[in-house]
PDB file of N, CA and C in Angstrom:
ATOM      1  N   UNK A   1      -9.978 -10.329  -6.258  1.00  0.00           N
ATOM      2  CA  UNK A   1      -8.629 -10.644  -5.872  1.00  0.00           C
ATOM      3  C   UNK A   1      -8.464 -10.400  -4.376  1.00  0.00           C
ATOM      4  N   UNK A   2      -7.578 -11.235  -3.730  1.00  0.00           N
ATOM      5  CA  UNK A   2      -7.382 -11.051  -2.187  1.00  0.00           C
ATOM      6  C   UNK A   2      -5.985 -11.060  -2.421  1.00  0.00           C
ATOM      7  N   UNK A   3      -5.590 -10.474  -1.333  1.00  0.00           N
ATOM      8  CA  UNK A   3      -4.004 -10.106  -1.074  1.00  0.00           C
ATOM      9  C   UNK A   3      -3.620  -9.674   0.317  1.00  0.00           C
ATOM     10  N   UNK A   4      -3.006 -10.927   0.947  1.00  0.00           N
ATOM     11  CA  UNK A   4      -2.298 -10.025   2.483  1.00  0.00           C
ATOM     12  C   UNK A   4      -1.400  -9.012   2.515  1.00  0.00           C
ATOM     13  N   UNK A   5      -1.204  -8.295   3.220  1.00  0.00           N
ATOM     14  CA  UNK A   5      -0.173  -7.516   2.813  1.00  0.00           C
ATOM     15  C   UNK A   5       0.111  -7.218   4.053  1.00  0.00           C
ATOM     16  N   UNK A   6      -0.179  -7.846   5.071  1.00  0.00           N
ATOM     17  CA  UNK A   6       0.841  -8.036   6.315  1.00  0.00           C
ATOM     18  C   UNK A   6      -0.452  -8.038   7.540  1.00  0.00           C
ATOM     19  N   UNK A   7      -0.090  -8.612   8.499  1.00  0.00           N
ATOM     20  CA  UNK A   7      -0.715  -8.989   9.668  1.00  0.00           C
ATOM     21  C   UNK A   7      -1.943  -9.361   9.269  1.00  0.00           C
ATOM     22  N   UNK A   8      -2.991  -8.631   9.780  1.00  0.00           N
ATOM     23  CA  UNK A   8      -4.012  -9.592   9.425  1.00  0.00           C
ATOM     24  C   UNK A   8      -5.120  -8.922   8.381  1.00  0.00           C
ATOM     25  N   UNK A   9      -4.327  -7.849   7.431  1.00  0.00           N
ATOM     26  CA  UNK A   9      -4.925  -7.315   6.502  1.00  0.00           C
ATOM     27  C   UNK A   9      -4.980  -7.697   4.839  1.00  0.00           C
ATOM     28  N   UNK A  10      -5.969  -7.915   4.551  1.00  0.00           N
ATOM     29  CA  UNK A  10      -6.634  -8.853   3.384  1.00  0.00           C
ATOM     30  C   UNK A  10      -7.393  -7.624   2.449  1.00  0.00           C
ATOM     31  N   UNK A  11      -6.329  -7.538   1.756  1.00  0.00           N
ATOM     32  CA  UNK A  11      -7.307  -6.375   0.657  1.00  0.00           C
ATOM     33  C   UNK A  11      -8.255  -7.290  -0.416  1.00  0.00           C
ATOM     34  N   UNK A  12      -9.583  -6.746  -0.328  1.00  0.00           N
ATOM     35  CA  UNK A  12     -10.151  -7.208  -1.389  1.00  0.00           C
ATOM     36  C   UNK A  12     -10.953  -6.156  -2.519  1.00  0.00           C
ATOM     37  N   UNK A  13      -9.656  -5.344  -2.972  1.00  0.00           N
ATOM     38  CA  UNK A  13     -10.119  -4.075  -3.921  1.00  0.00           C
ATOM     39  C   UNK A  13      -8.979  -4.349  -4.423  1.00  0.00           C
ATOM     40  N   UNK A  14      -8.878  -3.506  -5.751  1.00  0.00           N
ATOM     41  CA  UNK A  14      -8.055  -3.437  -6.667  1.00  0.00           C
ATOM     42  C   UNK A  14      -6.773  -2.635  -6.115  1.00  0.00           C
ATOM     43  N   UNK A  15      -6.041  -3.258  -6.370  1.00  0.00           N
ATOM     44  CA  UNK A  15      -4.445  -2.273  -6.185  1.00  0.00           C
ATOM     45  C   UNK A  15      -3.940  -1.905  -7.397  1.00  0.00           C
ATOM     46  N   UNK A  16      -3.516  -0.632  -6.961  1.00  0.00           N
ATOM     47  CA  UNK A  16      -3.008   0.659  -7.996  1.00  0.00           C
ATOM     48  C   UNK A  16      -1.753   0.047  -8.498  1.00  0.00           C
ATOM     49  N   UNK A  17      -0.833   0.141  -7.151  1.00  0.00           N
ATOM     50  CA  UNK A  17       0.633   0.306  -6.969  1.00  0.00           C
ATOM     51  C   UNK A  17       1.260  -0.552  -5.810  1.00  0.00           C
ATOM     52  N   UNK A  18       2.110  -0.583  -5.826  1.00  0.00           N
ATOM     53  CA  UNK A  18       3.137  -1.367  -4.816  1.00  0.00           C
ATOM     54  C   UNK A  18       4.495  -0.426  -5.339  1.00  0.00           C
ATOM     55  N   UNK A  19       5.056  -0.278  -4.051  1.00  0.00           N
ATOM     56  CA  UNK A  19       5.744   0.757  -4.216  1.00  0.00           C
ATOM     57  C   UNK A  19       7.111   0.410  -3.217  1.00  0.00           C
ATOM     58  N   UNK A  20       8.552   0.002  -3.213  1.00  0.00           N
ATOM     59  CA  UNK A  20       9.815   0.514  -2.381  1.00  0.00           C
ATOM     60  C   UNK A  20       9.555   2.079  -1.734  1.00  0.00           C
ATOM     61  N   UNK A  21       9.081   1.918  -0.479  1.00  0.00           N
ATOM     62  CA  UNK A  21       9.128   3.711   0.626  1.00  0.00           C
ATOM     63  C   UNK A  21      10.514   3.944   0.647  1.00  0.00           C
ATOM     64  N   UNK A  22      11.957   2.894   0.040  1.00  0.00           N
ATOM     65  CA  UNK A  22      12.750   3.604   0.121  1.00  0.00           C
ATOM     66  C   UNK A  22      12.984   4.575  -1.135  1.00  0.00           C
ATOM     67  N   UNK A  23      12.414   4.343  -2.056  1.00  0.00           N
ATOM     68  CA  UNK A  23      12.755   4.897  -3.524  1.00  0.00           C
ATOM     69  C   UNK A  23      11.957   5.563  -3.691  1.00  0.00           C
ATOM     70  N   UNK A  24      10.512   5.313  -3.659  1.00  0.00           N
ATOM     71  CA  UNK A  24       9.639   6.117  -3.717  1.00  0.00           C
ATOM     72  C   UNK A  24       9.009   7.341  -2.937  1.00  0.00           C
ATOM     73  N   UNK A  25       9.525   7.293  -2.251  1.00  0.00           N
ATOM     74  CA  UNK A  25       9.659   9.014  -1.011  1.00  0.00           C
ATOM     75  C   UNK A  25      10.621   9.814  -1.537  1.00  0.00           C
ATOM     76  N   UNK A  26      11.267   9.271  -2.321  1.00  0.00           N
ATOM     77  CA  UNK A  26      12.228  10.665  -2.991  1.00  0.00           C
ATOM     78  C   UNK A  26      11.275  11.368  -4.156  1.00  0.00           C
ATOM     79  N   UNK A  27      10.593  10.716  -4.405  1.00  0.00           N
ATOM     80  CA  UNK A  27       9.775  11.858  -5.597  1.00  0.00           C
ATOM     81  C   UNK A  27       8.811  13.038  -4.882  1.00  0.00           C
ATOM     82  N   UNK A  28       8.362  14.031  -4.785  1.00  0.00           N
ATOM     83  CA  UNK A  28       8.022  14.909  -4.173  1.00  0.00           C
ATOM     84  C   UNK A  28       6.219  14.893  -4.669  1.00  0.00           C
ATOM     85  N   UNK A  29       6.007  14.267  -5.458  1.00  0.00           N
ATOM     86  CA  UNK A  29       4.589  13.509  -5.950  1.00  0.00           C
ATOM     87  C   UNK A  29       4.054  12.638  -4.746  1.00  0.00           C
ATOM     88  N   UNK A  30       5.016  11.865  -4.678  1.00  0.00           N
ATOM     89  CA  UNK A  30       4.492  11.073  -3.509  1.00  0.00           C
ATOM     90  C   UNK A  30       4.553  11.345  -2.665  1.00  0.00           C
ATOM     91  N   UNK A  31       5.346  12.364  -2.056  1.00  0.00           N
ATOM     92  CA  UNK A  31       5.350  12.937  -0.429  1.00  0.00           C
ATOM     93  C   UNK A  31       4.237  13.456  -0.716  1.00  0.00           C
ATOM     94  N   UNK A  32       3.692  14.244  -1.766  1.00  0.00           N
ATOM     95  CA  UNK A  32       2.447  15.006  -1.474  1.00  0.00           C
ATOM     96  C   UNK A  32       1.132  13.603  -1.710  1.00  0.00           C
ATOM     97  N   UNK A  33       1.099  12.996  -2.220  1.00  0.00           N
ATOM     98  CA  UNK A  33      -0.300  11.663  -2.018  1.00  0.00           C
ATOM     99  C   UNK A  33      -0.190  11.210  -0.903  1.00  0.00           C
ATOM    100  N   UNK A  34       1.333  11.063   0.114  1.00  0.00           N
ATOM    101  CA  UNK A  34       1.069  10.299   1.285  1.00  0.00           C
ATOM    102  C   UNK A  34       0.486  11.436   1.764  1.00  0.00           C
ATOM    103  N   UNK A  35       1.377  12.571   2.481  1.00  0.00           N
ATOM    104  CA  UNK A  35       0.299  13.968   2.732  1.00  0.00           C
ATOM    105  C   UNK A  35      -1.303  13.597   2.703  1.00  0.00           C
ATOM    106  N   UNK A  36      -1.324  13.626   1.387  1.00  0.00           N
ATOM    107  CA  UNK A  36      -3.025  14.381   1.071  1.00  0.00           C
ATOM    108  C   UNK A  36      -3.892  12.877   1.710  1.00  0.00           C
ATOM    109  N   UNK A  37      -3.196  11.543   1.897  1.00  0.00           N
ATOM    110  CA  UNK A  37      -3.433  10.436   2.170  1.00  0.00           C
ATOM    111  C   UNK A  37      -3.980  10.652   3.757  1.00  0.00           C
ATOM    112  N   UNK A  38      -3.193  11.205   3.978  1.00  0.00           N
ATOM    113  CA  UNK A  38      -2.675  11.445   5.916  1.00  0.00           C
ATOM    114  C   UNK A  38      -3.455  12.251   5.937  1.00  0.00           C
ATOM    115  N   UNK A  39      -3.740  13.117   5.715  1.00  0.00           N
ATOM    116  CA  UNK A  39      -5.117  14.357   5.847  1.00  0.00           C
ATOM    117  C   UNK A  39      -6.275  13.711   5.852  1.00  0.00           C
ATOM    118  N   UNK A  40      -6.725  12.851   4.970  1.00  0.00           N
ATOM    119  CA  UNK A  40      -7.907  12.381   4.730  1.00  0.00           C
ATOM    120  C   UNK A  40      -8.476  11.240   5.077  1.00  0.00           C
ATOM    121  N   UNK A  41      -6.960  10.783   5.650  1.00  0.00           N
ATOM    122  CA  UNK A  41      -7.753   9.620   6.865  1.00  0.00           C
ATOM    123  C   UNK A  41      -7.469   8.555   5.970  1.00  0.00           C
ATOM    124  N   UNK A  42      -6.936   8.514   4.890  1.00  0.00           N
ATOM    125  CA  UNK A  42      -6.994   7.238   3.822  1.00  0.00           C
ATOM    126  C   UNK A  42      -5.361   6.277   3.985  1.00  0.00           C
ATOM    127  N   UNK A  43      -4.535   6.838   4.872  1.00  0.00           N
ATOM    128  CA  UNK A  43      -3.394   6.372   5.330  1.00  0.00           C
ATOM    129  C   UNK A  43      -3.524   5.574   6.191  1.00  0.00           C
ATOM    130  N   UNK A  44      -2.860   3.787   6.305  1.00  0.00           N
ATOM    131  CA  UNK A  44      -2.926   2.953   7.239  1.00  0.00           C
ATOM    132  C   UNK A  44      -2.236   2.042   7.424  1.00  0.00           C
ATOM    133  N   UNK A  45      -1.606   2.442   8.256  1.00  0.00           N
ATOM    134  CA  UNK A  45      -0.039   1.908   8.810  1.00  0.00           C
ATOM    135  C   UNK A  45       0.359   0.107   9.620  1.00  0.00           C
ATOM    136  N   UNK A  46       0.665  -0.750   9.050  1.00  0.00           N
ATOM    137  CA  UNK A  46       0.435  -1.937   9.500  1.00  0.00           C
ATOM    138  C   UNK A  46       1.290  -2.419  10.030  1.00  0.00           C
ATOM    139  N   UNK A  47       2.987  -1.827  10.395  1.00  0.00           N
ATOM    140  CA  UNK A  47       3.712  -2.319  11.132  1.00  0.00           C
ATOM    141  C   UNK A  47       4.327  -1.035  12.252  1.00  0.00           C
ATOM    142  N   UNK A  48       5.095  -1.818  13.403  1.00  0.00           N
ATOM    143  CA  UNK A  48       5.781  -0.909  14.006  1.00  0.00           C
ATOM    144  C   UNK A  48       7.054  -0.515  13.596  1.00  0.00           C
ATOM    145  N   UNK A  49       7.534  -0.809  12.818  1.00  0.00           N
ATOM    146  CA  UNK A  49       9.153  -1.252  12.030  1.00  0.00           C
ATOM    147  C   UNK A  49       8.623  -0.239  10.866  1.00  0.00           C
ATOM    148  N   UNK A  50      10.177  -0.331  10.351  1.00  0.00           N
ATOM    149  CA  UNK A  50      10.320   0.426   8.564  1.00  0.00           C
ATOM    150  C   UNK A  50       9.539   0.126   8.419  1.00  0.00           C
ATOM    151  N   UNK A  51       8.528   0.097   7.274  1.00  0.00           N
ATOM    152  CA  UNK A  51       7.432  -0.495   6.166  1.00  0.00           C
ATOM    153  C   UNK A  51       8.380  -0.799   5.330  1.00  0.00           C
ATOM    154  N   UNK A  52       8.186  -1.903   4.486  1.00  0.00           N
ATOM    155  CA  UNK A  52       8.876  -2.559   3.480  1.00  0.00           C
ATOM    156  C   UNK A  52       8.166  -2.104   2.331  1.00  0.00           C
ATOM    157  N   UNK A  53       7.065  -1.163   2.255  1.00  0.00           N
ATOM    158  CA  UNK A  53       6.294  -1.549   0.768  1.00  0.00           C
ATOM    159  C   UNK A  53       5.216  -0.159   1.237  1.00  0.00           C
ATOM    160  N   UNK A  54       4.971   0.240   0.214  1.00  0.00           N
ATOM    161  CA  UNK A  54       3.574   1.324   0.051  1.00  0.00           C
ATOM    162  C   UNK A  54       2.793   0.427  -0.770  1.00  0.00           C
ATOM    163  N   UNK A  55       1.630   0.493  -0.215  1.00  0.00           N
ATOM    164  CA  UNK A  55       0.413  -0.440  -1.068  1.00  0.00           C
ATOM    165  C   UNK A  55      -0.371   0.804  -1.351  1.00  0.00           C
ATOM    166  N   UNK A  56      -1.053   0.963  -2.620  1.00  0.00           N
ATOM    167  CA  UNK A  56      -2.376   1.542  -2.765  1.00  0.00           C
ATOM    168  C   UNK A  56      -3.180   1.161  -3.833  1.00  0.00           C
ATOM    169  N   UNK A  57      -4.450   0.699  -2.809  1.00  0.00           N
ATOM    170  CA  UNK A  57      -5.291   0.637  -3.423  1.00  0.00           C
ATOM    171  C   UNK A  57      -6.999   1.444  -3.708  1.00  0.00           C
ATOM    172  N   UNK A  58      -7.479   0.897  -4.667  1.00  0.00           N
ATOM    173  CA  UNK A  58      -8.699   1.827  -4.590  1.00  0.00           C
ATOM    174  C   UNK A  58      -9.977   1.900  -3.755  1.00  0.00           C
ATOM    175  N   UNK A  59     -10.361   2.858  -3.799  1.00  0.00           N
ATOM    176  CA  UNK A  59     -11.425   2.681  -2.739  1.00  0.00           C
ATOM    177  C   UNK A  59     -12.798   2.158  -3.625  1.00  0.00           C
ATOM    178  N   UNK A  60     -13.544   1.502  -2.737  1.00  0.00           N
ATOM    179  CA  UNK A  60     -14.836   1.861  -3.291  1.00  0.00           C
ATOM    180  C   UNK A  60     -15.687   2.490  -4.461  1.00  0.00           C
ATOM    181  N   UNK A  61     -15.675   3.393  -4.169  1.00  0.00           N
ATOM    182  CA  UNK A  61     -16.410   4.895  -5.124  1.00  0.00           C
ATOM    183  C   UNK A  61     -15.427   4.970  -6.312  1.00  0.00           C
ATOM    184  N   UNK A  62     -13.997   4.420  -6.642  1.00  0.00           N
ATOM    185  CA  UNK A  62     -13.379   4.624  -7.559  1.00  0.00           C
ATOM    186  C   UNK A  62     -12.468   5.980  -6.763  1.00  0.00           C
ATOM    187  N   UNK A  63     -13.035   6.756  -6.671  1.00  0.00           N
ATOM    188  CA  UNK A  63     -12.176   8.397  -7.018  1.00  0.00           C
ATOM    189  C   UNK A  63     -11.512   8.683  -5.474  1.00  0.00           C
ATOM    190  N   UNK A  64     -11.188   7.611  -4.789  1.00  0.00           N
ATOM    191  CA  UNK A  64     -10.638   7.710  -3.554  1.00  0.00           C
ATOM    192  C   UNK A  64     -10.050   6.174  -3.416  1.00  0.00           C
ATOM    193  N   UNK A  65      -8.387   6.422  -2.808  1.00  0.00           N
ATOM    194  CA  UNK A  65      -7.537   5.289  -2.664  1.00  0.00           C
ATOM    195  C   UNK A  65      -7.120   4.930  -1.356  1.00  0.00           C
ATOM    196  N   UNK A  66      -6.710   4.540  -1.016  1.00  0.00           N
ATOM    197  CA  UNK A  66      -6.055   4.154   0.168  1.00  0.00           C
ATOM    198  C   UNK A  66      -4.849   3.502   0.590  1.00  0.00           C
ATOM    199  N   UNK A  67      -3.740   4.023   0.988  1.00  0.00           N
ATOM    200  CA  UNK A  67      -2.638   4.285   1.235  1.00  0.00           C
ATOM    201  C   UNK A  67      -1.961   3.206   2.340  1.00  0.00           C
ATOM    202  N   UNK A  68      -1.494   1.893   2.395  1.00  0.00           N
ATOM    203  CA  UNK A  68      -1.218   1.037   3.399  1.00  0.00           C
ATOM    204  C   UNK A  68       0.697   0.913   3.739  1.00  0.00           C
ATOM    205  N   UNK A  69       1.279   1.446   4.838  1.00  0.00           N
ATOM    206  CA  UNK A  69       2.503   1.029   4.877  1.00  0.00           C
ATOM    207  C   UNK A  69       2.507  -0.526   5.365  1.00  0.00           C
ATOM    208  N   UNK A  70       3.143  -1.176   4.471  1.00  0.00           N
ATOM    209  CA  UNK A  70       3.161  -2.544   4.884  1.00  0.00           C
ATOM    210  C   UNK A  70       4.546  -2.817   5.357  1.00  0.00           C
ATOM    211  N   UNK A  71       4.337  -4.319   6.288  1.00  0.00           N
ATOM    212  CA  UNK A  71       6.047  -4.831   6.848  1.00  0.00           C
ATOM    213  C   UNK A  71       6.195  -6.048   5.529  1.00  0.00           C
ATOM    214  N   UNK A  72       5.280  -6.289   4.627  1.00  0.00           N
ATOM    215  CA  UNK A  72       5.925  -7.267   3.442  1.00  0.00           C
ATOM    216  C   UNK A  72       6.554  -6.600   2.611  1.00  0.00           C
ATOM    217  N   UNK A  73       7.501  -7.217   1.931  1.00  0.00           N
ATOM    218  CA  UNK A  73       8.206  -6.477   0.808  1.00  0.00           C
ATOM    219  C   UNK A  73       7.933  -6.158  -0.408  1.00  0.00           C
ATOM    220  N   UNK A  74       8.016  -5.660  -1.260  1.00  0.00           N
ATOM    221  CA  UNK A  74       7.417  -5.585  -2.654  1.00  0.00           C
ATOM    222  C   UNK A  74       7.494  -6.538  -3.203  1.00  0.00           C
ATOM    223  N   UNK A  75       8.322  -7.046  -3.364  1.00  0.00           N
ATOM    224  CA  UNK A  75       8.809  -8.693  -4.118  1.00  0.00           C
ATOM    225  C   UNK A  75       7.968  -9.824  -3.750  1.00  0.00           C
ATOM    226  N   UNK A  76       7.844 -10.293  -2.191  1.00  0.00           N
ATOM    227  CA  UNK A  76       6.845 -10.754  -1.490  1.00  0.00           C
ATOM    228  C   UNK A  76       5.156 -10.500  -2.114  1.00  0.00           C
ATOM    229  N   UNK A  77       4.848  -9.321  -2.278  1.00  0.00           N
ATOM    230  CA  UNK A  77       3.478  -9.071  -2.330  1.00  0.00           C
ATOM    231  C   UNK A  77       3.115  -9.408  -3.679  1.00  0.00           C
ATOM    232  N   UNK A  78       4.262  -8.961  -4.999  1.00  0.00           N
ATOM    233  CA  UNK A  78       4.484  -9.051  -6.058  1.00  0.00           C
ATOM    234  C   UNK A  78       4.145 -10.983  -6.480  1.00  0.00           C
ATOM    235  N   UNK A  79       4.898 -11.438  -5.745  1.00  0.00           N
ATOM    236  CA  UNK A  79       4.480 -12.808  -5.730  1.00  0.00           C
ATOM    237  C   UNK A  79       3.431 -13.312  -5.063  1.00  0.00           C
ATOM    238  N   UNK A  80       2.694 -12.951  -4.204  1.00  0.00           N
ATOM    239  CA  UNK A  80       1.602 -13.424  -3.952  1.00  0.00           C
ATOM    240  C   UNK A  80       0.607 -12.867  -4.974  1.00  0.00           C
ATOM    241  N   UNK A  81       0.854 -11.756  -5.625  1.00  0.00           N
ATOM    242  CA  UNK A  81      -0.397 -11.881  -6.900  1.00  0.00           C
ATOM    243  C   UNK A  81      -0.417 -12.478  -7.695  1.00  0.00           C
ATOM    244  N   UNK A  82       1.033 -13.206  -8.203  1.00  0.00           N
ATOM    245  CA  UNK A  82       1.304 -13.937  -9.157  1.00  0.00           C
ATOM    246  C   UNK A  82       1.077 -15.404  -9.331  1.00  0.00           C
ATOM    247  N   UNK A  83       0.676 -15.871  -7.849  1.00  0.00           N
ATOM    248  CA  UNK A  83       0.345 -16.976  -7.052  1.00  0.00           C
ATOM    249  C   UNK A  83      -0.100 -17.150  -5.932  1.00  0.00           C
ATOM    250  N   UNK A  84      -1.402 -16.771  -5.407  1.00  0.00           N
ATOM    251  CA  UNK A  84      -2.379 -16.661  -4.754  1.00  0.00           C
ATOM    252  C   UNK A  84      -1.969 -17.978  -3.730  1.00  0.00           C
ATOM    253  N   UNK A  85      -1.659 -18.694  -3.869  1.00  0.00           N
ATOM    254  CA  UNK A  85      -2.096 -19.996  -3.110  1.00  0.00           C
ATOM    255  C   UNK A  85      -0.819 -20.192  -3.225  1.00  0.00           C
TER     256      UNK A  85
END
């Protein structure tokens, strides 16, 4: 599966989650994965603006993810999986 998820980044790994950073930063779960994200170097930030969307997907090895603030929206990204083309 391929998926833009803003500028010129093209995931080609599995995604976990797609996530609203406005809704989803209130759970204290996720402040601590972006955290432990941001520590480990697995956090990667794709706009200069709000982020519209938390992407994560998996890494490689399985047992490590990676954490993307995107400027597309959830809805947006949501539909491009649903229709690639």
């Amino acid at each position: 599966m391929y998926l833009n998820i803003g500028g010129e980044e093209v995931l080609k790994r599995d995604v976990i989650g797609l996530f609203d950073p406005d809704t989803a930063t209130v759970s204290a779960r996720t402040r601590r994965t972006l955290e432990t994200a941001e520590k480990n170097g697995e956090l990667q930030v794709l706009t200069d603006d709000i982020p519209r969307a938390l992407v994560i997907v998996s890494a490689k090895n399985q047992t490590d993810q990676t954490v993307y603030f995107s400027p597309v929206s959830v809805q947006t990204l949501i539909g491009r999986l649903k229709d690639p083309y």
